[in-house]
C-alpha atoms as a PDB file:
ATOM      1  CA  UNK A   1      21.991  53.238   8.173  1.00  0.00           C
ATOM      2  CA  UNK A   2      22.566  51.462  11.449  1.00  0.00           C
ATOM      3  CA  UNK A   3      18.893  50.992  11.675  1.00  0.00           C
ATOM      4  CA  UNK A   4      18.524  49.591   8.491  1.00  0.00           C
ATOM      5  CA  UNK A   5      21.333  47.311   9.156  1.00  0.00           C
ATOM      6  CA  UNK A   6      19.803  46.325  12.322  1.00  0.00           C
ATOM      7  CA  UNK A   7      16.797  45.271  10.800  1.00  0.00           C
ATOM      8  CA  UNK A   8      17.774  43.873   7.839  1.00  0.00           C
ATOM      9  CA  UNK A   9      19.668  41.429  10.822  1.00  0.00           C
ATOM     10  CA  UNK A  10      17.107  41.064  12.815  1.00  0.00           C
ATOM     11  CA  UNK A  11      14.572  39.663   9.521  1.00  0.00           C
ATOM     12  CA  UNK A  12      17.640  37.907   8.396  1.00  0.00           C
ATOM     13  CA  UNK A  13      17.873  36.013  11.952  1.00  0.00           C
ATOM     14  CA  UNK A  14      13.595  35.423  12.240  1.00  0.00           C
ATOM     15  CA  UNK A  15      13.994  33.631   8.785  1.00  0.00           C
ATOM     16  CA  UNK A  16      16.941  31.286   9.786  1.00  0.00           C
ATOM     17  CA  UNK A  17      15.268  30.531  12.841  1.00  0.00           C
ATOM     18  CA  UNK A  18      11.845  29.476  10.612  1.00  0.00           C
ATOM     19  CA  UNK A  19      13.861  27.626   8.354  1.00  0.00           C
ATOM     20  CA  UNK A  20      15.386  25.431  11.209  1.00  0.00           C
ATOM     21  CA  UNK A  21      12.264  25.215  13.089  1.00  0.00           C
ATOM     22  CA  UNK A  22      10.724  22.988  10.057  1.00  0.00           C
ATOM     23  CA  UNK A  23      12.077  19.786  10.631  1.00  0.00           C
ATOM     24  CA  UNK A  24      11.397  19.763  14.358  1.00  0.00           C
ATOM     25  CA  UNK A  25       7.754  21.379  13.520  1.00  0.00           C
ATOM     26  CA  UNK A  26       7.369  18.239  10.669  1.00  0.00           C
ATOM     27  CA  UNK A  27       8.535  15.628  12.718  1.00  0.00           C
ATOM     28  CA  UNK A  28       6.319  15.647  15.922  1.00  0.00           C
ATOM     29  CA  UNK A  29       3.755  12.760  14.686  1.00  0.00           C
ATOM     30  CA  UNK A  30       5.402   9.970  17.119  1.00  0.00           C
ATOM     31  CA  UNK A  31       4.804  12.515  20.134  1.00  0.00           C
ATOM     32  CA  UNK A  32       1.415  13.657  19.343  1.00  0.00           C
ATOM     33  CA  UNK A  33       0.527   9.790  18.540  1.00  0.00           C
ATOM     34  CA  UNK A  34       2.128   8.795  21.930  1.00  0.00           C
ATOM     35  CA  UNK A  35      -0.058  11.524  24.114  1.00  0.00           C
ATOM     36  CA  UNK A  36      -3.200  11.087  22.894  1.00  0.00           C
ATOM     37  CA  UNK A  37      -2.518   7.291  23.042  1.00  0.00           C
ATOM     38  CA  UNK A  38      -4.112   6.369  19.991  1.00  0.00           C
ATOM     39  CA  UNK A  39      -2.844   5.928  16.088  1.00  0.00           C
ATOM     40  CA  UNK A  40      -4.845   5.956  13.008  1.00  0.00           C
ATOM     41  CA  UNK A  41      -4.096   3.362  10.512  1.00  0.00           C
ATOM     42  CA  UNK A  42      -5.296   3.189   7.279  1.00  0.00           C
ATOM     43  CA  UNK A  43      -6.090   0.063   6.154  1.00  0.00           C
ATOM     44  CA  UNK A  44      -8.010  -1.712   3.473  1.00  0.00           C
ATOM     45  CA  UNK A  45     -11.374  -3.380   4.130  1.00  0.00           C
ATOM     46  CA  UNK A  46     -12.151  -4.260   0.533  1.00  0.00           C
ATOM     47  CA  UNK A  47      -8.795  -6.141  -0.452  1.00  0.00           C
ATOM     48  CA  UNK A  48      -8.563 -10.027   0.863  1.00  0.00           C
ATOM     49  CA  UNK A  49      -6.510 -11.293   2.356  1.00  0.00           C
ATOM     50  CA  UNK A  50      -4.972  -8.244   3.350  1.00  0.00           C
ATOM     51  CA  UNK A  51      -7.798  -6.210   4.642  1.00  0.00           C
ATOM     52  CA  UNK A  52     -11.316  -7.222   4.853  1.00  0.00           C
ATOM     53  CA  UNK A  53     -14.592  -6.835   6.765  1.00  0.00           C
ATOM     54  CA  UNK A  54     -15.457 -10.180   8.938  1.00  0.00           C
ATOM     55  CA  UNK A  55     -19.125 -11.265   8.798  1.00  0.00           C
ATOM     56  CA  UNK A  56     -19.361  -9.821  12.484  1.00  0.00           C
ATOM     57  CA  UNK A  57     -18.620  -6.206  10.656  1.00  0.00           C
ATOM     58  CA  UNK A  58     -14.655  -6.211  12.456  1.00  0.00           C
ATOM     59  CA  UNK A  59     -11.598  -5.584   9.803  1.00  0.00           C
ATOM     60  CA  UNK A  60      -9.320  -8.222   9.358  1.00  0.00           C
ATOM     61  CA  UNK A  61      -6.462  -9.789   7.103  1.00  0.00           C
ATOM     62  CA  UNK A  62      -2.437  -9.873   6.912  1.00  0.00           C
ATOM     63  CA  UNK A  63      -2.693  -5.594   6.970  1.00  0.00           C
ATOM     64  CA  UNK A  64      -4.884  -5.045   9.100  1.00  0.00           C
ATOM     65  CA  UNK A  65      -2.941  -7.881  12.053  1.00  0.00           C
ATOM     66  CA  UNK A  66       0.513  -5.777  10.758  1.00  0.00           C
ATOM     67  CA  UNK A  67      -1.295  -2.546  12.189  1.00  0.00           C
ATOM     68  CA  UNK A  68      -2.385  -4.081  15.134  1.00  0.00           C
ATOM     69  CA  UNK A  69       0.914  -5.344  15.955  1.00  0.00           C
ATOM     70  CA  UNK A  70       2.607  -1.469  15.399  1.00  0.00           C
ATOM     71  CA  UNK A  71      -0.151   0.359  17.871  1.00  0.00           C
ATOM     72  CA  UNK A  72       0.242  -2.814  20.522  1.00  0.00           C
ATOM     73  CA  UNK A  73       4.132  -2.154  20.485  1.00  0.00           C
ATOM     74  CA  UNK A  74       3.537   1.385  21.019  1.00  0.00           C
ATOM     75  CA  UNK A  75       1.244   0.946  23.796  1.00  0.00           C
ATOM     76  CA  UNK A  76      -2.135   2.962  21.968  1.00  0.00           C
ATOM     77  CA  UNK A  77      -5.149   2.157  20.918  1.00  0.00           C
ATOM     78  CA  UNK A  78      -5.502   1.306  16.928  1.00  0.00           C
ATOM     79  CA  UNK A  79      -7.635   3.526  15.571  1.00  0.00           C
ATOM     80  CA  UNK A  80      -8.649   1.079  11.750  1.00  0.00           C
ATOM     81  CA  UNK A  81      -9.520   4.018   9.081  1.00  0.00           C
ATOM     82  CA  UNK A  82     -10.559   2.606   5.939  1.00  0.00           C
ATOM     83  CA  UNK A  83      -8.965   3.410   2.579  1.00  0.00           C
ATOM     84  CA  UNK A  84      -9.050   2.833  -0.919  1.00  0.00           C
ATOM     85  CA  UNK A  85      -6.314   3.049  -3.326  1.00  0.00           C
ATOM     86  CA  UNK A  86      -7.036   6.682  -4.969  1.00  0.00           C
ATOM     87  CA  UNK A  87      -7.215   8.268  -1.252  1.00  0.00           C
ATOM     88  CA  UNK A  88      -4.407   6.472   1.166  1.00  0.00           C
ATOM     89  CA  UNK A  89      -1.840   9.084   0.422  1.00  0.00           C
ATOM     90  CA  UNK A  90      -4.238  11.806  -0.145  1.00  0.00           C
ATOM     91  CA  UNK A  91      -5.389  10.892   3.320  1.00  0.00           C
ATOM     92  CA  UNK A  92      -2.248  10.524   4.718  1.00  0.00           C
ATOM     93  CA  UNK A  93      -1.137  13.801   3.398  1.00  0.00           C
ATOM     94  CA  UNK A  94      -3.714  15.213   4.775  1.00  0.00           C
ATOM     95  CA  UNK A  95      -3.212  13.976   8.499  1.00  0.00           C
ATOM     96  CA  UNK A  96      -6.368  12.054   8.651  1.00  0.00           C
ATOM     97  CA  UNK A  97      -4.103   9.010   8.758  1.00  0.00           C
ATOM     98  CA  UNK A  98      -1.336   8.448  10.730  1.00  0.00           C
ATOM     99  CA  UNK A  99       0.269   5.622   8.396  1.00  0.00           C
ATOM    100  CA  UNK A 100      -0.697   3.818   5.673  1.00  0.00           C
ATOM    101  CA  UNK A 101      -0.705  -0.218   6.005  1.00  0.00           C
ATOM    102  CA  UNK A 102      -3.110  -1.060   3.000  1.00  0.00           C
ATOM    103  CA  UNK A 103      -0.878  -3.155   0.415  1.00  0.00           C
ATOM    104  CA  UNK A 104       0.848   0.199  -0.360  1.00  0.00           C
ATOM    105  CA  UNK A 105       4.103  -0.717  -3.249  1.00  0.00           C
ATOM    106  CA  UNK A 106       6.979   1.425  -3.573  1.00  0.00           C
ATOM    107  CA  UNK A 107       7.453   3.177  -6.929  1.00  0.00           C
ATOM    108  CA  UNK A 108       9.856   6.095  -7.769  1.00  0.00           C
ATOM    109  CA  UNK A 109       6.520   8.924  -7.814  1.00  0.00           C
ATOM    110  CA  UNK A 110       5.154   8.116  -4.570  1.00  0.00           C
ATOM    111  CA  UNK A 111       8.565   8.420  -3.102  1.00  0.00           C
ATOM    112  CA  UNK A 112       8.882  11.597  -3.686  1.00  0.00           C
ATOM    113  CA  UNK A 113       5.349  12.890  -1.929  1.00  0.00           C
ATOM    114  CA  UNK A 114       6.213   9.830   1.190  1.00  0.00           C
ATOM    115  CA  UNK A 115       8.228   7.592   2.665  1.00  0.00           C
ATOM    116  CA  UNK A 116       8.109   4.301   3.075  1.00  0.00           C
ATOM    117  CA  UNK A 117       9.093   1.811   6.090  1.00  0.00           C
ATOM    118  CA  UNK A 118      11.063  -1.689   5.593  1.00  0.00           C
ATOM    119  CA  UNK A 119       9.076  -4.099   3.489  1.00  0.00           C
ATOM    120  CA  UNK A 120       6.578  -6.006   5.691  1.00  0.00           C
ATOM    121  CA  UNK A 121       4.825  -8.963   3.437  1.00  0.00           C
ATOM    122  CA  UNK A 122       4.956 -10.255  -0.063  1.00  0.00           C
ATOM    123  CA  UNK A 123       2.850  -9.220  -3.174  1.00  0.00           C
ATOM    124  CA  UNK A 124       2.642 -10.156  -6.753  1.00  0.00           C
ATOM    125  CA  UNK A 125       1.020  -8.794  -9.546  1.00  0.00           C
ATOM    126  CA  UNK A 126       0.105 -10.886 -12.218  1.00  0.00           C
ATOM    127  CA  UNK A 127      -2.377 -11.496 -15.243  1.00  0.00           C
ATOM    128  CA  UNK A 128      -5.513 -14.053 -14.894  1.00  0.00           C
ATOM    129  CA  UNK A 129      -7.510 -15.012 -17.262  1.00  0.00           C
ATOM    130  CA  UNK A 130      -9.560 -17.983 -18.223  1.00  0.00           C
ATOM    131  CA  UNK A 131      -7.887 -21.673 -18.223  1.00  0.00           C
ATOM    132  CA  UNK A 132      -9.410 -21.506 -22.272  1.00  0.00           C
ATOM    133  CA  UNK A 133      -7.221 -18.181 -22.942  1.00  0.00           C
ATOM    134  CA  UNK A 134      -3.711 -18.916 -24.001  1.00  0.00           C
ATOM    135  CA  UNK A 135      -1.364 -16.285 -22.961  1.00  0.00           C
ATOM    136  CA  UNK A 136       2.033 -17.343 -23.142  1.00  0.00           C
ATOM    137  CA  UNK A 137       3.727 -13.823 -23.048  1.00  0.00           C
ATOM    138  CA  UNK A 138       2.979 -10.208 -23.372  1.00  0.00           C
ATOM    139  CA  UNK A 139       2.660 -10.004 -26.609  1.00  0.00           C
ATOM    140  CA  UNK A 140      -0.309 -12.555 -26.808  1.00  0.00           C
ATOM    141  CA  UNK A 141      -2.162  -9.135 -24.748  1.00  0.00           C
ATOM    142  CA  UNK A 142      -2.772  -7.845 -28.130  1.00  0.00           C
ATOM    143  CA  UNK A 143      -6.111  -7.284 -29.064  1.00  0.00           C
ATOM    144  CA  UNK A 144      -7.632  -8.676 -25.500  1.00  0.00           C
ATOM    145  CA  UNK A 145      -9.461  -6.564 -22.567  1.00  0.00           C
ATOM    146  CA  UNK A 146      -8.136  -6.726 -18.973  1.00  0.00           C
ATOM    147  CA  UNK A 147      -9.538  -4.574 -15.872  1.00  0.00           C
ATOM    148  CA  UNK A 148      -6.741  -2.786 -13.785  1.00  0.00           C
ATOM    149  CA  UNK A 149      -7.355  -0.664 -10.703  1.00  0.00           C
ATOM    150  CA  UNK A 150      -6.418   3.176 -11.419  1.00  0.00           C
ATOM    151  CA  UNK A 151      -3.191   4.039  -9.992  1.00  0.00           C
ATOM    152  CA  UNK A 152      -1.723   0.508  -8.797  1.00  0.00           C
ATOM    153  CA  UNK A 153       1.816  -0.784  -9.130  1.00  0.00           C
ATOM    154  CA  UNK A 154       0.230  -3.230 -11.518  1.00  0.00           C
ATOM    155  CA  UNK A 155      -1.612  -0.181 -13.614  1.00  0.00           C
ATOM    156  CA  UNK A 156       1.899   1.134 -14.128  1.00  0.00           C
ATOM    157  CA  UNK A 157       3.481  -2.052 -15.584  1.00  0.00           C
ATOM    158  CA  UNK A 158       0.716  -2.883 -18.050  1.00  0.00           C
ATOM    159  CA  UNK A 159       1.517   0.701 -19.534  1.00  0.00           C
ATOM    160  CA  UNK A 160       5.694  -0.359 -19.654  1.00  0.00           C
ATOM    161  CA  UNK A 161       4.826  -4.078 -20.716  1.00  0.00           C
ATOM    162  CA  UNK A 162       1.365  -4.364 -22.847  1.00  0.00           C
ATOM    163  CA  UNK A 163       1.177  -4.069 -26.566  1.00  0.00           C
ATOM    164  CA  UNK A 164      -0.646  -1.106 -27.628  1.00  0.00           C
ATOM    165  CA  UNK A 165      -3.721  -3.042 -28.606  1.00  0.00           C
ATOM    166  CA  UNK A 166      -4.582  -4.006 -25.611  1.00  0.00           C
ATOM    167  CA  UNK A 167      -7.452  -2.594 -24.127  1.00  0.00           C
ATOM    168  CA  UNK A 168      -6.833  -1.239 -20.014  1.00  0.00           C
ATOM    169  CA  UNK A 169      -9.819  -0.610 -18.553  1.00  0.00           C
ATOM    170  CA  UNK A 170      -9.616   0.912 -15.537  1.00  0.00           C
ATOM    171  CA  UNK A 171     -11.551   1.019 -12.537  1.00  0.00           C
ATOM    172  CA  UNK A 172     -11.265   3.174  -8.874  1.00  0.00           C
ATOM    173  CA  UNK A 173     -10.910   0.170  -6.346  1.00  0.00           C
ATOM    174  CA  UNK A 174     -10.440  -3.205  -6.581  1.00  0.00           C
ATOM    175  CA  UNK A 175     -13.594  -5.087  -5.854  1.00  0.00           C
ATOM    176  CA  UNK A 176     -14.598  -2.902  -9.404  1.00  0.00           C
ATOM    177  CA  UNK A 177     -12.146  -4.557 -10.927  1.00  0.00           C
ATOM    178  CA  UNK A 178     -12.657  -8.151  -9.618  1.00  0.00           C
ATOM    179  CA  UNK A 179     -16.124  -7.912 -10.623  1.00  0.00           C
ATOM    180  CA  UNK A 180     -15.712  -6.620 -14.281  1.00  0.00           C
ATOM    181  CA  UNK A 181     -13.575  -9.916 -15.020  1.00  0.00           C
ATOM    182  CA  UNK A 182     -15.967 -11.767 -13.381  1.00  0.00           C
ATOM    183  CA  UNK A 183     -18.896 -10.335 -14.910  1.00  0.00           C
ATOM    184  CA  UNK A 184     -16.454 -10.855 -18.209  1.00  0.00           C
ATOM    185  CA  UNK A 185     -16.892  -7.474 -18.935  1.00  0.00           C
ATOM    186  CA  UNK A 186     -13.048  -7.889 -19.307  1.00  0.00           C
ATOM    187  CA  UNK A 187     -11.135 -11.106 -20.863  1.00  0.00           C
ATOM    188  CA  UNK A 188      -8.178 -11.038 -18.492  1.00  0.00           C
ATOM    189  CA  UNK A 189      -7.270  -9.293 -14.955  1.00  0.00           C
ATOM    190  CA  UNK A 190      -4.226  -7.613 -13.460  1.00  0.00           C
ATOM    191  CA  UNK A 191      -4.008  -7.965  -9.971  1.00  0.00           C
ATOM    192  CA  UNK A 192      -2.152  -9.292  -7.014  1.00  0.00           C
ATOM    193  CA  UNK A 193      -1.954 -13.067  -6.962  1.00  0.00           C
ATOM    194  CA  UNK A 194      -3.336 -13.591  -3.312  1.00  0.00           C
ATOM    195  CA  UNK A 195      -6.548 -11.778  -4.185  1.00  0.00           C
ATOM    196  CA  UNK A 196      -6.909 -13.448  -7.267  1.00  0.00           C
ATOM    197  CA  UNK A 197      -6.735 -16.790  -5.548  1.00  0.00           C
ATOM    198  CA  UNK A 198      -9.725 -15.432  -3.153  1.00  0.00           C
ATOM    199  CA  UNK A 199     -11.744 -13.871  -6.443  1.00  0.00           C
ATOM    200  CA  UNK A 200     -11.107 -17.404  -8.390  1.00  0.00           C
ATOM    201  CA  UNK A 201     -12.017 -19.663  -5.079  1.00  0.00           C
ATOM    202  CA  UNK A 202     -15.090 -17.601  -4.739  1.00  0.00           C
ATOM    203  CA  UNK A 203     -16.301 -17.933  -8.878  1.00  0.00           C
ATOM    204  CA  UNK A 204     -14.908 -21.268  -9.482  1.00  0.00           C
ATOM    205  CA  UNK A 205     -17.570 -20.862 -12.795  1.00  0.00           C
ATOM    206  CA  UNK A 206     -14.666 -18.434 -14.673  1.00  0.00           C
ATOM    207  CA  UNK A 207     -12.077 -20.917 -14.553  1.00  0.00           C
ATOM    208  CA  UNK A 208      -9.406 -18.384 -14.588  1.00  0.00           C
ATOM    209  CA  UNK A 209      -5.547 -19.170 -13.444  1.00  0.00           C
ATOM    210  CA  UNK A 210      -2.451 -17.729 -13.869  1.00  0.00           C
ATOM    211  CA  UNK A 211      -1.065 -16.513 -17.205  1.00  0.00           C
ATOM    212  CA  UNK A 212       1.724 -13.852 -16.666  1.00  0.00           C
ATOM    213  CA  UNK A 213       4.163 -12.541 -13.756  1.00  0.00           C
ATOM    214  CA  UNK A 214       3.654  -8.406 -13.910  1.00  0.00           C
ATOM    215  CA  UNK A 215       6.376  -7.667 -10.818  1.00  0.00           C
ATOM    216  CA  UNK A 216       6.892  -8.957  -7.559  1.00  0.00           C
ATOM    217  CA  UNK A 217       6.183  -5.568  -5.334  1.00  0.00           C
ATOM    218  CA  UNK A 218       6.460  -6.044  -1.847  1.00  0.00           C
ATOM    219  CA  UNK A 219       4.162  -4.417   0.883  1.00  0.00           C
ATOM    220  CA  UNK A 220       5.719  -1.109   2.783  1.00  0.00           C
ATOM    221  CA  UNK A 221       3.699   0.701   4.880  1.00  0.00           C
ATOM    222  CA  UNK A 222       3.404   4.890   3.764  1.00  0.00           C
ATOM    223  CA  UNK A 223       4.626   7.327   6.688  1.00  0.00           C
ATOM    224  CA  UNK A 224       4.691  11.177   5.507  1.00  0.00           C
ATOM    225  CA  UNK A 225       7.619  13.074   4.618  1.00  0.00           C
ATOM    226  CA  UNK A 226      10.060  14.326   7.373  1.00  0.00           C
ATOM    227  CA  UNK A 227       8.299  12.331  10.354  1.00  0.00           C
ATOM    228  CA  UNK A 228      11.611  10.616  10.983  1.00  0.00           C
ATOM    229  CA  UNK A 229      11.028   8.840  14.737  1.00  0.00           C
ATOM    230  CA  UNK A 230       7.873   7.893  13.369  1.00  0.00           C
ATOM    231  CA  UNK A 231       9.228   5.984  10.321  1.00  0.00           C
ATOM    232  CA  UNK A 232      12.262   5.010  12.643  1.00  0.00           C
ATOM    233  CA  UNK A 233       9.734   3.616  15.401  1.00  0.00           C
ATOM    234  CA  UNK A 234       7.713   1.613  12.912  1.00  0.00           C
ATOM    235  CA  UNK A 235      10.761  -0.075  11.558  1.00  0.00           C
ATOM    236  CA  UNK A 236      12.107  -0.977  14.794  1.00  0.00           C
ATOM    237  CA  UNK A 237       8.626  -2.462  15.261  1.00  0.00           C
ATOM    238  CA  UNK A 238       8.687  -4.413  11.747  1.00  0.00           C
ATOM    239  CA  UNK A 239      12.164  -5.497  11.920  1.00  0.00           C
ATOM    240  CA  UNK A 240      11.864  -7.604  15.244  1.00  0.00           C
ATOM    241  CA  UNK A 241       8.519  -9.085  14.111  1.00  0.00           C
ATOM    242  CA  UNK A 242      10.650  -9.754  11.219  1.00  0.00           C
ATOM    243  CA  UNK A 243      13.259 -11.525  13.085  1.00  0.00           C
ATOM    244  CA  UNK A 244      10.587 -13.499  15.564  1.00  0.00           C
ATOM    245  CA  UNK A 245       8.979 -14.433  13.117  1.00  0.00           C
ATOM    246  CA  UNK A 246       5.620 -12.908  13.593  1.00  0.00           C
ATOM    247  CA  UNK A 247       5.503 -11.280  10.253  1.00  0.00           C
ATOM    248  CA  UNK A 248       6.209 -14.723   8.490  1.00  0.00           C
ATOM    249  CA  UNK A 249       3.095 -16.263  10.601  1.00  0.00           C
ATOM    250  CA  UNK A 250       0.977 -13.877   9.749  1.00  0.00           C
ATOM    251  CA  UNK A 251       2.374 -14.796   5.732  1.00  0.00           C
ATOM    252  CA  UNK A 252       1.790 -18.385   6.175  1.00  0.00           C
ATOM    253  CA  UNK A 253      -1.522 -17.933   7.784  1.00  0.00           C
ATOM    254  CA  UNK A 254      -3.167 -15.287   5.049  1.00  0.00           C
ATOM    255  CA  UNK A 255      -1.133 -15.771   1.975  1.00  0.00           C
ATOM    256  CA  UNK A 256      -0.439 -19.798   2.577  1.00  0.00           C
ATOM    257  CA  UNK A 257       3.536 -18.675   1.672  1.00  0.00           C
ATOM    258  CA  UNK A 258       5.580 -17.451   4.267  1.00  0.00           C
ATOM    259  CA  UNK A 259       7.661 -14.379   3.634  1.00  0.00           C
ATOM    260  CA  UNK A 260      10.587 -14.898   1.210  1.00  0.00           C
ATOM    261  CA  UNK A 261      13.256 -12.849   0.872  1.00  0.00           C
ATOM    262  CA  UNK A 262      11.908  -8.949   1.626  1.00  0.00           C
ATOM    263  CA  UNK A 263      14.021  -6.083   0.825  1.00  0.00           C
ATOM    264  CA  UNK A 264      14.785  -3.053   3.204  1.00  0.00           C
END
């Protein structure tokens, strides 16, 4: 009986200890970043101004200066991993990303798979559509086409918002989407107002503006679940650049707005 006892203790004991070892197993992503001296950042190269490819082939935009800025502050090299919007998280899950900075928005599902830092830029989603077009409020949706990338903050709204004759078509990343409206496979798109500006400035031949305000979503940047000195060490980062006003420079000088009011 004593035996038994014993080892029913002992297994009792192992799995306490397991249970408490999790956190401190979960959260070791600031250490391991710190020796190796390098941090992988996933960032968009497909999404102006936020995160682009240069003609000389190097990423840059308001995301991709905001992960520079984190790895400088730590000390480590930046390590710029590419990402589209079906496979940041996935890829962040995964631990082939450190953190996401790719115009990630904060919605109550991917909170519960990762967290999110302090709010870092400004983002709008809205409808375009051609100057011709009147659309004066949701309901004049009904019965038109608009391309939406899978998944986004602005996919989700359209669902909550549109009439149900309105036709979503979806696509997997956003230059897909750009270029069906362009290509007027669609009548109207639902993206974020900066890179509509950059999509109308580059097709002045659609003559497409502004019709409708879908939500004002800031950008956060995605850190997984339980890496708490990460996720504190990042917004240590963001909130001085915040108060210097770095991050409203780097606003001003990709978005031509600086930052607005930005929520923790």
């Amino acid at each position: 009986m004593k035996f038994k006892f014993a080892t029913a203790l002992t297994g009792l004991l192992a799995g306490l200890a397991l249970l408490t070892s999790v956190p401190a197993q979960a959260d070791d992503s600031l250490t391991a970043i710190m020796a190796r001296k390098s941090i992988s950042l996933g960032i968009a190269t497909d999404f102006p101004p936020y995160g682009f490819m240069s003609p000389d082939f190097k990423p840059q935009g308001l995301d991709v200066a905001v992960a520079q800025l984190i790895a400088d502050k730590l000390g480590v090299k930046a390590e710029m991993t590419p990402v589209s919007t079906p496979n940041r998280i996935p890829y962040l899950q995964t631990k082939k990303i450190d953190l996401i900075v790719s115009s990630l928005g904060k919605n109550p599902e991917r909170a519960k798979v990762i967290d999110f830092s302090v709010a870092y830029a400004p983002f709008y989603q809205a409808v375009f559509g051609p100057k011709a077009l009147s659309i004066k409020s949701f309901q004049d949706l009904a019965g038109k086409s608009i391309a939406v990338t899978r998944g986004t903050i602005q996919d989700d709204v359209l669902q909550q918002v549109a009439p149900p004759t309105l036709k979503i078509q979806r696509f997997e990343d956003d230059n897909s989407t750009v270029a069906a409206f362009v290509s007027q496979q669609t009548q109207l798109l639902a993206t974020g107002a900066a890179v509509a500006g950059v999509a109308i400035q580059k097709n002045p031949q659609i003559q497409a503006e502004y019709k409708l305000l879908l939500k004002d979503s800031p950008n956060f940047i995605g850190v997984r679940k339980g890496e708490t000195a990460l996720l504190d060490k990042v917004n240590e980062i963001l909130r001085q650049a915040k108060a210097d006003g770095t991050l409203n420079t780097y606003a001003q000088r990709w978005l031509g707005r600086g930052l607005g009011e930005l929520p923790e």
